[in-house]
N, C-alpha and C. Protein backbone atom coordinates (compact mmCIF):
# COMPACT_ATOMS: atom_id res chain seq x y z
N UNK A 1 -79.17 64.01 -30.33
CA UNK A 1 -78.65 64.71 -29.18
C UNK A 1 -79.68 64.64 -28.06
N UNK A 2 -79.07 64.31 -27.15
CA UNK A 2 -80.03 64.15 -25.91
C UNK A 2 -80.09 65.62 -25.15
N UNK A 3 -81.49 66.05 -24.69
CA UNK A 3 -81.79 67.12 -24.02
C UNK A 3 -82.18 67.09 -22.96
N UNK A 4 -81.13 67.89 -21.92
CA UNK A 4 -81.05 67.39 -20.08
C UNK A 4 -82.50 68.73 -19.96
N UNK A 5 -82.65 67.94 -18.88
CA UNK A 5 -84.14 69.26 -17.67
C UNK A 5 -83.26 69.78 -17.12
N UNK A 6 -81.72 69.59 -16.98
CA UNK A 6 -80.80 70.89 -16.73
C UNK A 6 -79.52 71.08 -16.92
N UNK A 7 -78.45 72.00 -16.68
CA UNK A 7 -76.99 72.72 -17.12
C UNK A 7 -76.38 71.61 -16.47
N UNK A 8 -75.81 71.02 -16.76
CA UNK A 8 -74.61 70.38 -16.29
C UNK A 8 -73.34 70.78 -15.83
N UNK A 9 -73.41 72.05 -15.83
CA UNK A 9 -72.62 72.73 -15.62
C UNK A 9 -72.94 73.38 -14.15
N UNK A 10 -74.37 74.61 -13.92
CA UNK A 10 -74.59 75.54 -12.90
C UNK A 10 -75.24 74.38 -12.58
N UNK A 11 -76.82 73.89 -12.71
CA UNK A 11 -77.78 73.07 -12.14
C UNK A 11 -77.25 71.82 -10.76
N UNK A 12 -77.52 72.04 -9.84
CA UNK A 12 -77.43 71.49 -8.72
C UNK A 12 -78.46 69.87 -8.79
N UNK A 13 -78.50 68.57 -8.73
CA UNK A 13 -79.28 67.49 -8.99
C UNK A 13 -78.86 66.56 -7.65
N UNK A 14 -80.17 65.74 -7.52
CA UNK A 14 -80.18 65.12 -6.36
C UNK A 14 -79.52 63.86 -6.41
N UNK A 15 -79.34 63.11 -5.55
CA UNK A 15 -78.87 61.57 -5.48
C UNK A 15 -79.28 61.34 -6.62
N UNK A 16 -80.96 61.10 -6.85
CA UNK A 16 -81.48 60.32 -7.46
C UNK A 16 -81.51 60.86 -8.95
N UNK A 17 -81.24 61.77 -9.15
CA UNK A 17 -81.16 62.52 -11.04
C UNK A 17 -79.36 61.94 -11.07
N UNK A 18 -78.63 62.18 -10.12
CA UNK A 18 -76.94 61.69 -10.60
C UNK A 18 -77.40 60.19 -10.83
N UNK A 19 -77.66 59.54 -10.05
CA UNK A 19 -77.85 58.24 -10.65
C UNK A 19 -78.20 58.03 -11.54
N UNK A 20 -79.65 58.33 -12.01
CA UNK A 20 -80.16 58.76 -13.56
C UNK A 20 -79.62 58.66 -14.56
N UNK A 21 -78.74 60.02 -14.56
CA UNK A 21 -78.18 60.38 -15.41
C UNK A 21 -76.57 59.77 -15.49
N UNK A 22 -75.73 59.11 -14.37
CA UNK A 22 -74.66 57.76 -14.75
C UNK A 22 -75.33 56.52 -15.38
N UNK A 23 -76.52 56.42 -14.96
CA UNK A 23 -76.56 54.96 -14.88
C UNK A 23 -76.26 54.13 -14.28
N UNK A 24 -76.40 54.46 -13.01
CA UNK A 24 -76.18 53.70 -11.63
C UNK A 24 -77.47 53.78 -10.12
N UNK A 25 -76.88 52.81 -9.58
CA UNK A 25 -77.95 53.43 -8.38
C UNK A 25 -77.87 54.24 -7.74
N UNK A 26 -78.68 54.66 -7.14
CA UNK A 26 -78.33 56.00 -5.41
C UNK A 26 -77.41 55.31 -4.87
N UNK A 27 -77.36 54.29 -4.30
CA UNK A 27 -76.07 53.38 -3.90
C UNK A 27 -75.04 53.92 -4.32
N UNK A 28 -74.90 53.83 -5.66
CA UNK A 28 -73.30 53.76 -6.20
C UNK A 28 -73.11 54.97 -5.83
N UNK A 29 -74.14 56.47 -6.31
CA UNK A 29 -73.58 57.55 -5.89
C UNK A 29 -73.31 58.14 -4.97
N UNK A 30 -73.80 57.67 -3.92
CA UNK A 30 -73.39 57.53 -1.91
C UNK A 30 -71.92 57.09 -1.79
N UNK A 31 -72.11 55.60 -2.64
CA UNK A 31 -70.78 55.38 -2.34
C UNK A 31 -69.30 55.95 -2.93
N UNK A 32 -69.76 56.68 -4.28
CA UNK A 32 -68.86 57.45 -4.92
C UNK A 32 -68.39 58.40 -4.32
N UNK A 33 -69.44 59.04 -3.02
CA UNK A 33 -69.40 60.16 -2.46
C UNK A 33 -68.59 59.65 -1.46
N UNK A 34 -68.59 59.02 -0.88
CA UNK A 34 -68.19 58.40 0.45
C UNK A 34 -66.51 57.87 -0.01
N UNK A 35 -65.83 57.26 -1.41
CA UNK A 35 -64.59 56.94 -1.86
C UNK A 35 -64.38 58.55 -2.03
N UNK A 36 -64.44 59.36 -1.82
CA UNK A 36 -64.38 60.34 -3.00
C UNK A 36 -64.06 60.94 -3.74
N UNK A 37 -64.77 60.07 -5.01
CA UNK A 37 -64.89 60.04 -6.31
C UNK A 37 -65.85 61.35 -6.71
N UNK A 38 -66.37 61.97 -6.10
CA UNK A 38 -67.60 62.34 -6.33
C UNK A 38 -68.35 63.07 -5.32
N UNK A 39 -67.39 65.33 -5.23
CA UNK A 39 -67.92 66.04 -4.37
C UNK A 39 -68.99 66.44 -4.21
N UNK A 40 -70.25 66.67 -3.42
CA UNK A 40 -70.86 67.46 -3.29
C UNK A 40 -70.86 69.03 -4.09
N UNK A 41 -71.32 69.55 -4.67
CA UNK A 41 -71.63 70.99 -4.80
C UNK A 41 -72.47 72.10 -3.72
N UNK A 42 -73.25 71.19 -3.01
CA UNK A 42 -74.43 72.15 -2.31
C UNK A 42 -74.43 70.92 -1.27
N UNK A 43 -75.50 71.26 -0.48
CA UNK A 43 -76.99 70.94 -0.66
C UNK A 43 -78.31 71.36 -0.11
N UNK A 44 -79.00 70.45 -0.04
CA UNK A 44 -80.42 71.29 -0.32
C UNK A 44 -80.62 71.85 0.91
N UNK A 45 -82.29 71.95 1.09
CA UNK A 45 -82.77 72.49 2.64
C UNK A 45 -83.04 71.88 3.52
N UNK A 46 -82.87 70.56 3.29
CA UNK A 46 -82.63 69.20 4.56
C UNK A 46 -81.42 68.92 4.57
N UNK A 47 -80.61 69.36 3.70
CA UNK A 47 -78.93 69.18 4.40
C UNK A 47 -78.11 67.83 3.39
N UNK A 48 -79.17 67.22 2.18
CA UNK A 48 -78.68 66.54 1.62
C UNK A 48 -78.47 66.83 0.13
N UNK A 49 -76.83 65.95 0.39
CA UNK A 49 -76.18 66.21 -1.06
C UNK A 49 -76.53 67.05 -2.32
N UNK A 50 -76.04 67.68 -2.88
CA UNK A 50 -76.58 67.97 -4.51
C UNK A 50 -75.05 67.70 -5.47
N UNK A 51 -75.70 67.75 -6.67
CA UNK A 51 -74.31 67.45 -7.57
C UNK A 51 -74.38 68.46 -8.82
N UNK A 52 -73.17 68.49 -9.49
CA UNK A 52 -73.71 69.08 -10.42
C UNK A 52 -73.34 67.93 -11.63
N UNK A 53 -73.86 67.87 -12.36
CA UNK A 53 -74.17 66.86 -13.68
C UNK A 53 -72.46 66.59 -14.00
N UNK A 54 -72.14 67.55 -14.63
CA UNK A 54 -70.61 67.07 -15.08
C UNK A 54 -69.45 66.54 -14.02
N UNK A 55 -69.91 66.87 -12.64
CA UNK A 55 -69.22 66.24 -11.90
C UNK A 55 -69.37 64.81 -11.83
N UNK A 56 -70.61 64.36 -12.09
CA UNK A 56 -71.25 62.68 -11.97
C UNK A 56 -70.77 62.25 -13.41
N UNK A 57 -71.04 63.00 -14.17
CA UNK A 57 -70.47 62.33 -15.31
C UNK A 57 -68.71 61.90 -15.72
N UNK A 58 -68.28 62.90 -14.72
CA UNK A 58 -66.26 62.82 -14.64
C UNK A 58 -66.25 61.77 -13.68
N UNK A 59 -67.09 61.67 -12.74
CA UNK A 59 -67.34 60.41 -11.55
C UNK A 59 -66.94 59.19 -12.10
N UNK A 60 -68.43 58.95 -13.12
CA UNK A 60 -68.64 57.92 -13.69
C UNK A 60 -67.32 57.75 -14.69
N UNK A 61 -66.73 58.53 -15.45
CA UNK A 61 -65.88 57.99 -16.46
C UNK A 61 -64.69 57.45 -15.48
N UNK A 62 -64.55 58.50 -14.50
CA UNK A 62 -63.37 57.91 -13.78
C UNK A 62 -63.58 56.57 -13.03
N UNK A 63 -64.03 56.19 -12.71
CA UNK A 63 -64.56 54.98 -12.04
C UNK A 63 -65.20 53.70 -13.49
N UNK A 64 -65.34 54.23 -13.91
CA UNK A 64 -65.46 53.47 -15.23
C UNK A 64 -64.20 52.96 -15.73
N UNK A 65 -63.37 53.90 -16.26
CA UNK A 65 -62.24 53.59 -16.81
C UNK A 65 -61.01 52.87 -15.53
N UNK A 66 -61.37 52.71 -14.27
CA UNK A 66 -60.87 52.14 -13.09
C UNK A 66 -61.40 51.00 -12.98
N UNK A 67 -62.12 50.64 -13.34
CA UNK A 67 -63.11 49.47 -13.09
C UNK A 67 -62.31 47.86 -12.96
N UNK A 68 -62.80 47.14 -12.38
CA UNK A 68 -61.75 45.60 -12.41
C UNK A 68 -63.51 44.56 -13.71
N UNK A 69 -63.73 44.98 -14.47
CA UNK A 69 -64.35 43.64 -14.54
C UNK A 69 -64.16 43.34 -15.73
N UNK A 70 -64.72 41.71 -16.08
CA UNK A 70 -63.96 40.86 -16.04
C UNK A 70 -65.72 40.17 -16.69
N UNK A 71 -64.94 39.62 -18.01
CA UNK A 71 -66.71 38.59 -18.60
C UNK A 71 -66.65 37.51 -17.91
N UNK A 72 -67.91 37.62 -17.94
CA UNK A 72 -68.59 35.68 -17.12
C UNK A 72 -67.64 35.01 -18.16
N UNK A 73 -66.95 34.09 -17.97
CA UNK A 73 -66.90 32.91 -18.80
C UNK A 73 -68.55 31.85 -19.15
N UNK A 74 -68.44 31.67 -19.94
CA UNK A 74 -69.75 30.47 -20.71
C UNK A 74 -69.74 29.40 -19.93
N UNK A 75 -70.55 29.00 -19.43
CA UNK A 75 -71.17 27.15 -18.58
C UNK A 75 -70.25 26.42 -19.68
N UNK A 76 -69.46 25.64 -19.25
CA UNK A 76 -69.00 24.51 -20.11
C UNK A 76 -70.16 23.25 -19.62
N UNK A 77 -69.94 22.63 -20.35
CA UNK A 77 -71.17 20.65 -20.66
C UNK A 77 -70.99 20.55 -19.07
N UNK A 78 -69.52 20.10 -18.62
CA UNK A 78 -68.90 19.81 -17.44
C UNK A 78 -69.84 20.26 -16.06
N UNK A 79 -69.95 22.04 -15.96
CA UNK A 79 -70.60 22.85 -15.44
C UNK A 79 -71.69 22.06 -14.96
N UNK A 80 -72.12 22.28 -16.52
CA UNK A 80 -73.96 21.79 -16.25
C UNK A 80 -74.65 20.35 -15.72
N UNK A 81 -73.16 19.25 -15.89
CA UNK A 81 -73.63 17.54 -15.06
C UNK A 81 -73.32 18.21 -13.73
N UNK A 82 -72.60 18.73 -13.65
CA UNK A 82 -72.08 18.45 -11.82
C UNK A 82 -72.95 19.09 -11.15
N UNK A 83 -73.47 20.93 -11.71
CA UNK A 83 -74.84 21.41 -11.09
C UNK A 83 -75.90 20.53 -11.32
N UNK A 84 -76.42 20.12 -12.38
CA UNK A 84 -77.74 19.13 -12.34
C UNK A 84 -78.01 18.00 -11.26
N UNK A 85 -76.87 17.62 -10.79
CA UNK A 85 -76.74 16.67 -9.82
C UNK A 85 -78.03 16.25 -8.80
């Protein structure tokens, strides 16, 4: 069992702990914020964002389970004469 530095529930976390803790960049969570996927709770005393944990984590599943991707296909022989070129 993994043990958070805070409630996921009350605890307020910055860009950079939501990212953290999805597994994504500050990027993604700007941009989650910005589709939004992904409200604000607060924020701080400069006026930026806070989250609370289970919201990033409903973020992430939802946007997860939305997702378009798609495996690399493998270099075929073919691939590799025509790049070597």
């Amino acid at each position: 069992m993994t043990v958070l530095p805070f409630d996921l529930h009350h605890d307020l976390i910055t860009v950079a702990q939501a990212a953290e803790l999805a597994g994504v960049t500050d990027d993604v969570i700007r941009q989650w914020k910005r589709r939004g996927h992904l409200e604000p709770a607060g924020t701080d005393d400069d006026g930026r964002p806070m989250f609370t944990g289970i919201a990033v984590l409903r973020a992430e599943a939802k946007t997860r389970k939305g997702a378009r991707r798609y495996p690399t296909p493998a270099p075929t022989e073919r691939d590799h004469l025509t790049n070597s070129a």
